[in-house]
Protein backbone atom coordinates (compact mmCIF):
# COMPACT_ATOMS: atom_id res chain seq x y z
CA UNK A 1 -28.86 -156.54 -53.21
CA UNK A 2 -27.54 -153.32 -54.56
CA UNK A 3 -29.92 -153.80 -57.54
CA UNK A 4 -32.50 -153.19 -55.05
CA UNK A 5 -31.76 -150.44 -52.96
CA UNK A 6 -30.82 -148.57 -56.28
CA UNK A 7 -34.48 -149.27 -57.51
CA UNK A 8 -36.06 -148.73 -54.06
CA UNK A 9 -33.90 -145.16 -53.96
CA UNK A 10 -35.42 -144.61 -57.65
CA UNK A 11 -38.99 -145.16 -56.06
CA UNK A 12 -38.46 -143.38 -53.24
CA UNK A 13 -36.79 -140.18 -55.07
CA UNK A 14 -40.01 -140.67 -57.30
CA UNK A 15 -42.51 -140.03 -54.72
CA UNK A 16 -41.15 -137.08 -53.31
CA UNK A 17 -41.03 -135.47 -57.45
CA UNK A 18 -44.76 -136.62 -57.72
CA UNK A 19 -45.30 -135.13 -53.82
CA UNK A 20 -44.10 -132.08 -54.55
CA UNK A 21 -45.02 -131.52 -58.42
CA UNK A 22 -47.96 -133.98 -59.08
CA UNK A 23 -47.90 -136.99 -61.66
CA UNK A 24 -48.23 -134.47 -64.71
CA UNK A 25 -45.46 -131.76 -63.64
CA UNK A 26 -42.77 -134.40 -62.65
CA UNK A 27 -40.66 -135.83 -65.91
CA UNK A 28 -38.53 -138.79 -65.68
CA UNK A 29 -35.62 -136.67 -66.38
CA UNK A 30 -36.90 -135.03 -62.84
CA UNK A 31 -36.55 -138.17 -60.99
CA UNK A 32 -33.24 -139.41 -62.56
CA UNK A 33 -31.68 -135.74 -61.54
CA UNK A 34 -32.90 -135.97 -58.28
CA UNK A 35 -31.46 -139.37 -57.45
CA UNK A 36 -28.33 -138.71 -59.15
CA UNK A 37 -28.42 -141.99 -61.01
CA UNK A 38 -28.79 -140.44 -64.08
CA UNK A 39 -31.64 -141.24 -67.14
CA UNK A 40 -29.94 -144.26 -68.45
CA UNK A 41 -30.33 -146.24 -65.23
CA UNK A 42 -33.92 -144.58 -64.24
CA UNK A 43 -34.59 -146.82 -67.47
CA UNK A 44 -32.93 -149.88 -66.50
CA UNK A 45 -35.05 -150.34 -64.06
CA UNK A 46 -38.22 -148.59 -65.17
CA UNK A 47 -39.77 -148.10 -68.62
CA UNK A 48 -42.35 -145.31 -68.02
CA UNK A 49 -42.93 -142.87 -65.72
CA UNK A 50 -46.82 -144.32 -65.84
CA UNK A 51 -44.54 -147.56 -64.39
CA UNK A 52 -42.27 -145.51 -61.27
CA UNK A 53 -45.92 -144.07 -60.03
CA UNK A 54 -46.90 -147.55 -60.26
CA UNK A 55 -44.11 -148.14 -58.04
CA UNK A 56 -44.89 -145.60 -55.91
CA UNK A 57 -48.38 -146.54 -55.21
CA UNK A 58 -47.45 -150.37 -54.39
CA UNK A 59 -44.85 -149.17 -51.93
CA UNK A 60 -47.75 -146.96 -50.14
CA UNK A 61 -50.00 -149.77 -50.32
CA UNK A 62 -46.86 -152.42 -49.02
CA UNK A 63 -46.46 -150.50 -45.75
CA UNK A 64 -50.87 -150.20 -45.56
CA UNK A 65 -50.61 -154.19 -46.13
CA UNK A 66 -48.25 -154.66 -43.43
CA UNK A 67 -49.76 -152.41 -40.89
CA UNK A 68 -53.15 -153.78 -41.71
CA UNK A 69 -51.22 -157.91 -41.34
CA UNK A 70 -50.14 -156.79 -37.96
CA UNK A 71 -53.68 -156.10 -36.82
CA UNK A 72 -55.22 -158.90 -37.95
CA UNK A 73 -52.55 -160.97 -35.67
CA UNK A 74 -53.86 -158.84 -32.66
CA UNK A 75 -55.95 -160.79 -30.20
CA UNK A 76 -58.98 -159.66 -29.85
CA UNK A 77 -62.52 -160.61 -30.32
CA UNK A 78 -64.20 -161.14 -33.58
CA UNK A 79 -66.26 -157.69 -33.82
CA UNK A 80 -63.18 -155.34 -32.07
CA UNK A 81 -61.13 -156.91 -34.41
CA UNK A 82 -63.27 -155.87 -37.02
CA UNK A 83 -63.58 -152.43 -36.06
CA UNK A 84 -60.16 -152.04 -35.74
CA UNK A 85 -59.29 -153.06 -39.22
CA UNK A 86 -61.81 -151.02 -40.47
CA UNK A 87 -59.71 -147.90 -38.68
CA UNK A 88 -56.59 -149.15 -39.13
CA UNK A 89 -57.85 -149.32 -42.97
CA UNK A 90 -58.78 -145.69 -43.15
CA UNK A 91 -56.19 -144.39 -40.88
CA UNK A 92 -53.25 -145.91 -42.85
CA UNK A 93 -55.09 -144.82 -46.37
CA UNK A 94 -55.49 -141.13 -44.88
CA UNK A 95 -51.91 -141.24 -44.08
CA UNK A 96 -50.35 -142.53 -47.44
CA UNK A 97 -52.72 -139.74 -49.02
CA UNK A 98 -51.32 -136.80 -46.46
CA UNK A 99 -47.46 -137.61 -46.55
CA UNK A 100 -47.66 -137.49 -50.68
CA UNK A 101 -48.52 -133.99 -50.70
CA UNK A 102 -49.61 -132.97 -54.01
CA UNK A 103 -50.08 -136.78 -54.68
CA UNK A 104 -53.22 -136.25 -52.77
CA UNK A 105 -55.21 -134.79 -55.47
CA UNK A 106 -53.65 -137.12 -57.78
CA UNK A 107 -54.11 -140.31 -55.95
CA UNK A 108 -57.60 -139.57 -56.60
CA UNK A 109 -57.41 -138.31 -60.14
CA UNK A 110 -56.16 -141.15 -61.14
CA UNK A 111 -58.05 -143.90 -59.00
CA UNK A 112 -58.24 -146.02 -61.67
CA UNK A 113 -54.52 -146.22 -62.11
CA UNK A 114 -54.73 -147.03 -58.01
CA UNK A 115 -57.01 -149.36 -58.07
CA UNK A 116 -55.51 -151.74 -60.53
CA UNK A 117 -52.30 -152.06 -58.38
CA UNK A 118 -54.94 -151.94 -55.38
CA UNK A 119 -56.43 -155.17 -56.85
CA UNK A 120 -53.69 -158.00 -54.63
CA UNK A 121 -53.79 -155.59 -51.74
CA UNK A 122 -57.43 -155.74 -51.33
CA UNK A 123 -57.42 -159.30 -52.18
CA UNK A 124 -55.63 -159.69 -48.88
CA UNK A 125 -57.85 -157.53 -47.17
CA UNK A 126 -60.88 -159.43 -48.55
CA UNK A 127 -59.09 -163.01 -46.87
CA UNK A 128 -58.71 -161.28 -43.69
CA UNK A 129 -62.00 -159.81 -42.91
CA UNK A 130 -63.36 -163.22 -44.11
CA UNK A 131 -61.25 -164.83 -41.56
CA UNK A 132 -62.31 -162.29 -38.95
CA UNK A 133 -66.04 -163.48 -39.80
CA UNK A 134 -64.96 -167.28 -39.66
CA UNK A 135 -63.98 -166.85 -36.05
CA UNK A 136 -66.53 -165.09 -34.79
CA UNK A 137 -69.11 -167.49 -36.97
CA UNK A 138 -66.99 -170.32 -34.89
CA UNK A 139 -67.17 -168.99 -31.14
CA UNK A 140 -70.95 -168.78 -32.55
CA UNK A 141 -71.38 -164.74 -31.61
CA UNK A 142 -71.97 -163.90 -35.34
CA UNK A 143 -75.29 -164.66 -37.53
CA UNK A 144 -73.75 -164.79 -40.67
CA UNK A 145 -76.09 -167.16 -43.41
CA UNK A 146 -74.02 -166.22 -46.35
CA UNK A 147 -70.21 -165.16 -45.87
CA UNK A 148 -68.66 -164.01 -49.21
CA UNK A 149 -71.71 -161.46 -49.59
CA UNK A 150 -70.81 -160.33 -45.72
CA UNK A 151 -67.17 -160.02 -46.65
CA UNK A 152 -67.91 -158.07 -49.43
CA UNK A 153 -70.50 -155.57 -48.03
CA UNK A 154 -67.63 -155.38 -44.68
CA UNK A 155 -65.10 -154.51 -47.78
CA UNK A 156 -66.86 -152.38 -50.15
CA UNK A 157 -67.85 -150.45 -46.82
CA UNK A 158 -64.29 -149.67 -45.83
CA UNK A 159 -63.77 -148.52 -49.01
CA UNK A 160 -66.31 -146.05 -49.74
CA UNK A 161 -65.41 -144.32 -46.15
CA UNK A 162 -62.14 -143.91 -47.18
CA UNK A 163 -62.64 -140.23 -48.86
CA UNK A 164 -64.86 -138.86 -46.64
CA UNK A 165 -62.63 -139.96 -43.76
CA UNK A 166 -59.35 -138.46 -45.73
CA UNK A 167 -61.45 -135.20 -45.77
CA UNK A 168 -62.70 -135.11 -42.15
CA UNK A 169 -66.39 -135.31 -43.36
CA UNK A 170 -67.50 -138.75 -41.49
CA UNK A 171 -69.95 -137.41 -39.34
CA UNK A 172 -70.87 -133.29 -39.76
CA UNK A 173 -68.76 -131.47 -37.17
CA UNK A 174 -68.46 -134.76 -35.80
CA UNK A 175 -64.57 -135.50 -34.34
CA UNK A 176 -63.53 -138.59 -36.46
CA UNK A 177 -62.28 -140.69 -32.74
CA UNK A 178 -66.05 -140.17 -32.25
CA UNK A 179 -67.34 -142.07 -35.44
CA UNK A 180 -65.46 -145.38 -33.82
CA UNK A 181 -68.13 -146.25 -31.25
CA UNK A 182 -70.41 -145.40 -33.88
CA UNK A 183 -68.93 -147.88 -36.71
CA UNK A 184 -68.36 -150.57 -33.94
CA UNK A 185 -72.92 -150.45 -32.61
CA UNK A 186 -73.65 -150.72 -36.63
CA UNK A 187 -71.18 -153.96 -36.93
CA UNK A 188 -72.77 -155.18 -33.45
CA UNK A 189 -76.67 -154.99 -35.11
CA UNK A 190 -75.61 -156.43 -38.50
CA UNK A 191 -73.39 -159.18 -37.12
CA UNK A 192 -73.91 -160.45 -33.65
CA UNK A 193 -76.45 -163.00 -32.53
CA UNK A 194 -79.51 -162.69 -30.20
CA UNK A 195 -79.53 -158.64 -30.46
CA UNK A 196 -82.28 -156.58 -28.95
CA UNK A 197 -83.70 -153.88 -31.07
CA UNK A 198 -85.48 -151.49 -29.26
């Protein structure tokens, strides 16, 4: 037990160095000061610094994970569902982004880095947007003929909103509560049954 607060103090003393210097102006001799542990047990517990941002990034993504679990448990139907963990997706990414500070610009210098510890996260993600498709494919309110490509298209969506949304340019001019009704008509005409174009 105290093996893990020290490392989860490490991790947390880390983020706040990478907040407030970036990845590239923050040594491990930074961190190890800062925590007051000292260099020699930085190391016991972490080999690189490339390793503590690693760290950092999974513990951001934890708490999006958990927020995003808690949704997914919410009763609602099918498509609100949907549209909410599309939101709560963005929303919880815009806010891991903001409260890092300088990590901002490097969370998406070095997306590559992110998205390899991103990879079990969105694996998660993928199951429950997949289940949010089963249900409404059950109550027999969504026309889905092929569901991993659905899933997929629901995911990669998410995704590729995520920067624009961070940067407040879904929609020109356009407040972001605004682009929710918006999001939710699109998933309505691509998902539901018997819908009326005009």
């Amino acid at each position: 037990m105290p093996q893990l607060k020290t490392r989860q103090l490490l991790i947390d003393i880390a983020r706040l160095q990478f907040a407030k210097r970036g990845f590239d102006g923050t040594t491990m001799n930074d961190i190890a000061e800062a925590s007051g542990k000292g260099r020699r047990t930085l190391y016991t517990y972490f080999k690189s610094k490339d390793e503590v941002y690693e760290a950092v990034i999974n513990g951001e993504l934890q708490r999006i994970s958990s927020t995003f679990l808690a949704v997914a448990r919410k009763q609602l139907s099918p498509i609100d569902k949907l549209v909410e963990l599309i939101f709560a997706h963005l929303s919880l990414m815009k806010e891991a982004v903001e409260r890092n500070g300088y990590l901002r610009a490097e969370f998406f210098r070095n997306i590559w880095q992110v998205e390899s510890v991103r990879k079990k996260y969105d694996k998660k993600e993928h199951d429950i947007i997949q289940k949010t498709l089963e249900e409404g494919m059950e109550a027999r309110i969504f026309d889905i003929d092929d569901l991993p490509l659905y899933t997929d298209i629901i995911q990669a969506a998410a995704k590729g909103l995520e920067v624009p949304y961070i940067y407040g340019r879904l929609g020109k001019g356009m407040d972001i509560k605004a682009t929710r009704p918006i999001v939710a008509k699109i998933l309505r005409r691509v998902l539901l049954k018997d819908v009326i174009y005009h």
